[in-house]
Protein backbone atom coordinates (compact mmCIF):
# COMPACT_ATOMS: atom_id res chain seq x y z
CA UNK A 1 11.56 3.78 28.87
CA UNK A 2 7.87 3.06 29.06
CA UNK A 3 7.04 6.58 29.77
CA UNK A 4 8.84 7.64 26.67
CA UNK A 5 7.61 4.89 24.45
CA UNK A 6 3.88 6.37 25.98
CA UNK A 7 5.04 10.44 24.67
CA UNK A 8 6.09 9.08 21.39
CA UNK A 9 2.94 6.77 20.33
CA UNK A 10 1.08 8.49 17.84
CA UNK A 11 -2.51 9.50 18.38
CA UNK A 12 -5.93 8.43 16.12
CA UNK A 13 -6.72 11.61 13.88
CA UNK A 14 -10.64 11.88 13.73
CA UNK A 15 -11.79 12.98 10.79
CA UNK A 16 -12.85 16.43 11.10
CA UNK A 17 -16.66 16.83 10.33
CA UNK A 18 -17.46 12.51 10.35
CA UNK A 19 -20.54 13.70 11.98
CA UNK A 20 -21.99 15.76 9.08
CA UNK A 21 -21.40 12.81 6.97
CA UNK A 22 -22.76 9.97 8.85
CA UNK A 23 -26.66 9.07 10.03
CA UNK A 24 -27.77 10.66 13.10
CA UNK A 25 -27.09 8.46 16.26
CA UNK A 26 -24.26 7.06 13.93
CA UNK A 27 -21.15 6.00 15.47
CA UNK A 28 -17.66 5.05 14.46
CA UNK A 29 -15.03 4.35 17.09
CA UNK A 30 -15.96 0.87 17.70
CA UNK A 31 -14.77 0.77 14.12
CA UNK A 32 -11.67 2.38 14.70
CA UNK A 33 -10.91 0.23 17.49
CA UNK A 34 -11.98 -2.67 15.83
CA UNK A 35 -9.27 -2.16 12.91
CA UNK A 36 -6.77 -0.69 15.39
CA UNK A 37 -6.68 -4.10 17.18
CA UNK A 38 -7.05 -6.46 14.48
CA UNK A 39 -11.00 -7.78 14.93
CA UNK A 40 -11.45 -8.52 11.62
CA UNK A 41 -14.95 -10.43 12.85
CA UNK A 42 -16.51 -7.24 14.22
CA UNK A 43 -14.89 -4.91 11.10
CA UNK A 44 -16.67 -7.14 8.67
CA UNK A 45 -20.11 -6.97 10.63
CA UNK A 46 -19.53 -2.65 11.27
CA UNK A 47 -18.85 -2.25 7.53
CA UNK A 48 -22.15 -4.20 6.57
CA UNK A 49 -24.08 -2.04 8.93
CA UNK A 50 -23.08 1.08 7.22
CA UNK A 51 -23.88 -0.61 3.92
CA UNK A 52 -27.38 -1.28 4.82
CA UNK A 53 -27.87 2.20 6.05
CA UNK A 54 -26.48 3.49 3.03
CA UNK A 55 -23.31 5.03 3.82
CA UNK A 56 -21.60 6.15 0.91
CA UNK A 57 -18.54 3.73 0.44
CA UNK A 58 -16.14 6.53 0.09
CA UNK A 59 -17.08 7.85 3.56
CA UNK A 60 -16.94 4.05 4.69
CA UNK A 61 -13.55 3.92 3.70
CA UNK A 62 -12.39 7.35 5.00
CA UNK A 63 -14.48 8.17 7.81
CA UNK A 64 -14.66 4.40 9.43
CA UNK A 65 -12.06 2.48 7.88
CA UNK A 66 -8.72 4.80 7.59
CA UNK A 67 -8.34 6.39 11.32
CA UNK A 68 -7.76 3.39 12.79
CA UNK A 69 -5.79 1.39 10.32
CA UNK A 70 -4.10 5.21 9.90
CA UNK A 71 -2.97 5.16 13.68
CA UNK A 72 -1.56 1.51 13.46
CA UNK A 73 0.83 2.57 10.66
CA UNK A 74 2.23 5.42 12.21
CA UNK A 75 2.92 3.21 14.98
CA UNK A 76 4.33 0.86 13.17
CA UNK A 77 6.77 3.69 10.92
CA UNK A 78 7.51 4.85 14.43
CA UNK A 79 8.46 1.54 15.46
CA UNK A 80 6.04 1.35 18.34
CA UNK A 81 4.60 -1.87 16.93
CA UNK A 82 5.91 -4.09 14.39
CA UNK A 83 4.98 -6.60 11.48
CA UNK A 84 2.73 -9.14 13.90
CA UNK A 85 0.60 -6.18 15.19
CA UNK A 86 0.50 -4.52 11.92
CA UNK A 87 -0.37 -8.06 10.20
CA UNK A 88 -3.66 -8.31 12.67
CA UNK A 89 -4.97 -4.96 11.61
CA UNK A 90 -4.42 -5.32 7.89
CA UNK A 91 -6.64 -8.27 8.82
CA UNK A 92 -9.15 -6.47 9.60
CA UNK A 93 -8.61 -3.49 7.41
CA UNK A 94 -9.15 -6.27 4.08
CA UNK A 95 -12.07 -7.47 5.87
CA UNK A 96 -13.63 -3.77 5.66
CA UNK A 97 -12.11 -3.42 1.66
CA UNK A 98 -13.55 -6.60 0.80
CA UNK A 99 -17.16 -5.29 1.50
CA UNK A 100 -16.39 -1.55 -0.12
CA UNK A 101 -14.06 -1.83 -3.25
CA UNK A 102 -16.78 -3.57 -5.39
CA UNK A 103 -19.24 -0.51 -4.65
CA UNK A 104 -16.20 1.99 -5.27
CA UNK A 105 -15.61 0.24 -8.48
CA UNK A 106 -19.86 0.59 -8.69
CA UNK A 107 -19.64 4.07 -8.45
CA UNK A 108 -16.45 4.58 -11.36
CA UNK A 109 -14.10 5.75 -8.76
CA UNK A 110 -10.93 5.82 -10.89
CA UNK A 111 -7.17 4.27 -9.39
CA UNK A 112 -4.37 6.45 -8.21
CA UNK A 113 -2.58 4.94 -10.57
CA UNK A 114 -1.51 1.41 -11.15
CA UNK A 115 1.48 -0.58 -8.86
CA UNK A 116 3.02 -3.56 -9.93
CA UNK A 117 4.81 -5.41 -6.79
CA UNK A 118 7.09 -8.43 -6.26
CA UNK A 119 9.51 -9.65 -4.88
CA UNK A 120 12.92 -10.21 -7.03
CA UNK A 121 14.32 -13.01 -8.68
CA UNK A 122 15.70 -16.06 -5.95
CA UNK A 123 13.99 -14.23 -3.09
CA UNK A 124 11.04 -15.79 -1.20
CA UNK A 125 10.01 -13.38 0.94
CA UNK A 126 6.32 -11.65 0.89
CA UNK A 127 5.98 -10.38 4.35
CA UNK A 128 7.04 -6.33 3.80
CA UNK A 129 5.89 -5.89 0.44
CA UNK A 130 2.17 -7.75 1.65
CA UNK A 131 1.75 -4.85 4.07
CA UNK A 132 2.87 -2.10 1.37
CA UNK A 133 0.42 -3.89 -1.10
CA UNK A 134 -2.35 -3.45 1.46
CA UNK A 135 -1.34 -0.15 2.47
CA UNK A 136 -1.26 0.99 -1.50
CA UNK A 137 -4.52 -0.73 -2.25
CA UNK A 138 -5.84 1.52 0.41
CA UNK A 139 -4.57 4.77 -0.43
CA UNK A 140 -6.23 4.16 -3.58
CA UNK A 141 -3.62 1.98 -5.95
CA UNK A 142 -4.77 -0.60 -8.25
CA UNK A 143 -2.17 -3.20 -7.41
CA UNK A 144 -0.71 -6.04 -9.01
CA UNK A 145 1.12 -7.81 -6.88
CA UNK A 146 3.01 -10.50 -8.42
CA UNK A 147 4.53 -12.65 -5.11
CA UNK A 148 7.80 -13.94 -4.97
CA UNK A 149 11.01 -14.99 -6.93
CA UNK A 150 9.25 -12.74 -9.80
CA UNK A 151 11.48 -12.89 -13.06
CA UNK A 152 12.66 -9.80 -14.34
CA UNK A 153 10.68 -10.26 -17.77
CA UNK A 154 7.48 -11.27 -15.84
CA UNK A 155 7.96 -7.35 -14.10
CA UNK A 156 8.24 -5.58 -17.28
CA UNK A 157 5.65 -7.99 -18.96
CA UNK A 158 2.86 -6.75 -16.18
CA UNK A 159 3.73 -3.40 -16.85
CA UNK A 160 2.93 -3.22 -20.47
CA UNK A 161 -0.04 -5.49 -20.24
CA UNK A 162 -1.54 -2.94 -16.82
CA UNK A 163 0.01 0.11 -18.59
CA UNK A 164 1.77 0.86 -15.08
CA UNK A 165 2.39 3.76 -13.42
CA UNK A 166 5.33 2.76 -11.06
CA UNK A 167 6.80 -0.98 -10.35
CA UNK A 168 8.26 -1.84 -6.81
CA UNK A 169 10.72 -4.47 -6.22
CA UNK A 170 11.09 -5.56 -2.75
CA UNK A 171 14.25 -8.10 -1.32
CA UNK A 172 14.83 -9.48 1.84
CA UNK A 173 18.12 -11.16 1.39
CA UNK A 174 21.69 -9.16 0.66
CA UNK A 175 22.28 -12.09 -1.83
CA UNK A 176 19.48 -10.77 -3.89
CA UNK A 177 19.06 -7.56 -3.29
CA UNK A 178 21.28 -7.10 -6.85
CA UNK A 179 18.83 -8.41 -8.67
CA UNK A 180 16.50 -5.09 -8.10
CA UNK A 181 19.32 -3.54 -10.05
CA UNK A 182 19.25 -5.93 -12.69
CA UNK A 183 15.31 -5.46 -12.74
CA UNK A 184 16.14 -1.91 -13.10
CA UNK A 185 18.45 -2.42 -16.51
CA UNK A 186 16.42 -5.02 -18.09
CA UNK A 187 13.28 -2.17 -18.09
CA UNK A 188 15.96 -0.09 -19.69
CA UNK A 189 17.13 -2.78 -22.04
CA UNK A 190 13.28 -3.39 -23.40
CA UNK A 191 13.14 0.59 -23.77
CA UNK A 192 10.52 1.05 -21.05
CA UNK A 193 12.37 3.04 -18.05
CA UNK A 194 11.19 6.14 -19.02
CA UNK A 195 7.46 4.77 -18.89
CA UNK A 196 7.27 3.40 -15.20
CA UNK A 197 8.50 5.17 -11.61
CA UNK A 198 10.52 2.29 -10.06
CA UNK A 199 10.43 2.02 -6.20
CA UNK A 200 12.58 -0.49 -3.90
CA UNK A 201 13.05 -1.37 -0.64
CA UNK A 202 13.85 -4.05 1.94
CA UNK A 203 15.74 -4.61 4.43
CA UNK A 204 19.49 -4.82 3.03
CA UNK A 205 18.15 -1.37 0.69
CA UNK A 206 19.36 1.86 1.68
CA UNK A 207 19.17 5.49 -0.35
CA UNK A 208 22.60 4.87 -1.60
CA UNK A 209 21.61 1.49 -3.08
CA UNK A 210 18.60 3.22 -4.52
CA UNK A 211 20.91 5.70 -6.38
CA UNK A 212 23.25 2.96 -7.35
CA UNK A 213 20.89 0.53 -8.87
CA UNK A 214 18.93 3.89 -10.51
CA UNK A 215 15.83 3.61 -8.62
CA UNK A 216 13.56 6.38 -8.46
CA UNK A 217 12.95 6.08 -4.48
CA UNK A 218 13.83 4.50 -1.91
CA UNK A 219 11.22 3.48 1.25
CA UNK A 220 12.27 2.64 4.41
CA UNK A 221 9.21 0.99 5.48
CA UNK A 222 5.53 0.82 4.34
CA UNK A 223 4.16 4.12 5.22
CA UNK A 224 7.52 5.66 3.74
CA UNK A 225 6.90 3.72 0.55
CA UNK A 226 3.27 4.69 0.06
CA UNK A 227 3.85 8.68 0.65
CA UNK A 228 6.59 8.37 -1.97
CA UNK A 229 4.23 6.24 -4.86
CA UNK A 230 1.69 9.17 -3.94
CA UNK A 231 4.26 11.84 -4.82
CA UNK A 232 5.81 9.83 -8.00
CA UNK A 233 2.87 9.14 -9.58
CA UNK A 234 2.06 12.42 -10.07
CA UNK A 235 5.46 12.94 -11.97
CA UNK A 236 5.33 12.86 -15.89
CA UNK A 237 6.40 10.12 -17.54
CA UNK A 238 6.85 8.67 -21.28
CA UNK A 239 3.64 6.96 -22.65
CA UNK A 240 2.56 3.43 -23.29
CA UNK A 241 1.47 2.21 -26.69
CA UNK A 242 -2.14 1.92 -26.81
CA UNK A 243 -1.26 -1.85 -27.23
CA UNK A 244 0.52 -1.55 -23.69
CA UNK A 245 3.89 -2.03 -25.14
């Protein structure tokens, strides 16, 4: 079983041509290693470094930041590890964001596009959709991410006033996973649907449930659900107002 599990763990992908983009004598696989395992102490200190000798943030992010963090979510979407590992190294991979995303934001680096998140109405959980929040803030979402027990007017309120680009509704429980559906009708009742690509997932959530409820997609975990906002928000949709309504 152990050999198997061994055969099936994914492998770190190294960016091809870091070197040509980094100082000379420049390293990065203590970096990797540091966000693979979780040290957010020693990501924090790595990511200053390359600040100070004036790494461009971008390659910070990509070249440093992303094959570790990368490697961990494969292994997590191939169930390999699971939420306490991948917990530790979004640790670590915030630590690193935390430093860069004010100098992306320096440099006018524009969103993907913009994710609201919650979790639905009578449902307290924040564990899943806190890794698919980090995981879209690093594929480069601007996300909104509204917690728990979120109201169905408080969704569609976000979305006009951030002009969204897709709205994700994540539920634990099967007692209220139904309310992602009745998320889903009260966008159509306020005669935004058309203007937002609506994701869900959870645990009780399956395809079907995404075609029942009239979801756009479905994601069966964090890496799933990040692929598919890349793909959907590249899909037309109807405009917001200039006054976000």
């Amino acid at each position: 079983m152990f050999d198997e599990m061994e055969l099936d763990d994914p492998v770190l992908e190294i960016p091809e041509g870091w070197e040509s983009r980094a100082p000379e004598d420049w390293e990065w696989e203590t970096l990797w290693d540091a966000v693979e395992y979780g040290d957010h102490i020693y990501t924090d200190s790595r990511v200053q470094e390359a600040i100070e000798a004036d790494i461009n943030p971008r390659v910070i992010l990509d070249d440093g930041l992303f094959p570790g963090f990368n490697l961990q979510a494969d292994r997590f979407s191939a169930q390999v590890i699971f939420i306490p590992e991948m917990l530790i190294t979004a640790r670590a991979m915030k630590a690193g964001l935390a430093l860069i995303r004010p100098l992306l934001a320096a440099n006018a680096e524009k969103p993907v596009g913009t994710f609201v998140i919650g979790t639905v109405l009578g449902d307290m959980h924040d564990i899943g959709q806190s890794i698919v929040t980090i995981m879209l803030e690093n594929a480069g979402f601007n996300v909104i991410n509204l917690g728990t027990d979120v109201h169905p007017d408080r969704f569609i309120q976000t979305a006009r006033e951030e002009n969204a680009d897709l709205v994700g509704f994540s539920a634990l429980l099967s007692t209220t996973v139904y309310y992602q559906k009745v998320t889903i009708e009260e966008f159509q009742n306020a005669g935004d649907r058309e203007k937002v690509k609506i994701l869900i997932g959870g645990a009780p959530t399956t395809p079907e449930w995404a075609e029942e409820c009239g979801a756009d997609g479905w994601g069966k975990d964090a890496v799933e659900a990040v692929r598919l906002a890349l793909r959907l928000v590249e899909q037309p949709r109807a405009a917001w107002n200039s006054d976000g309504g």
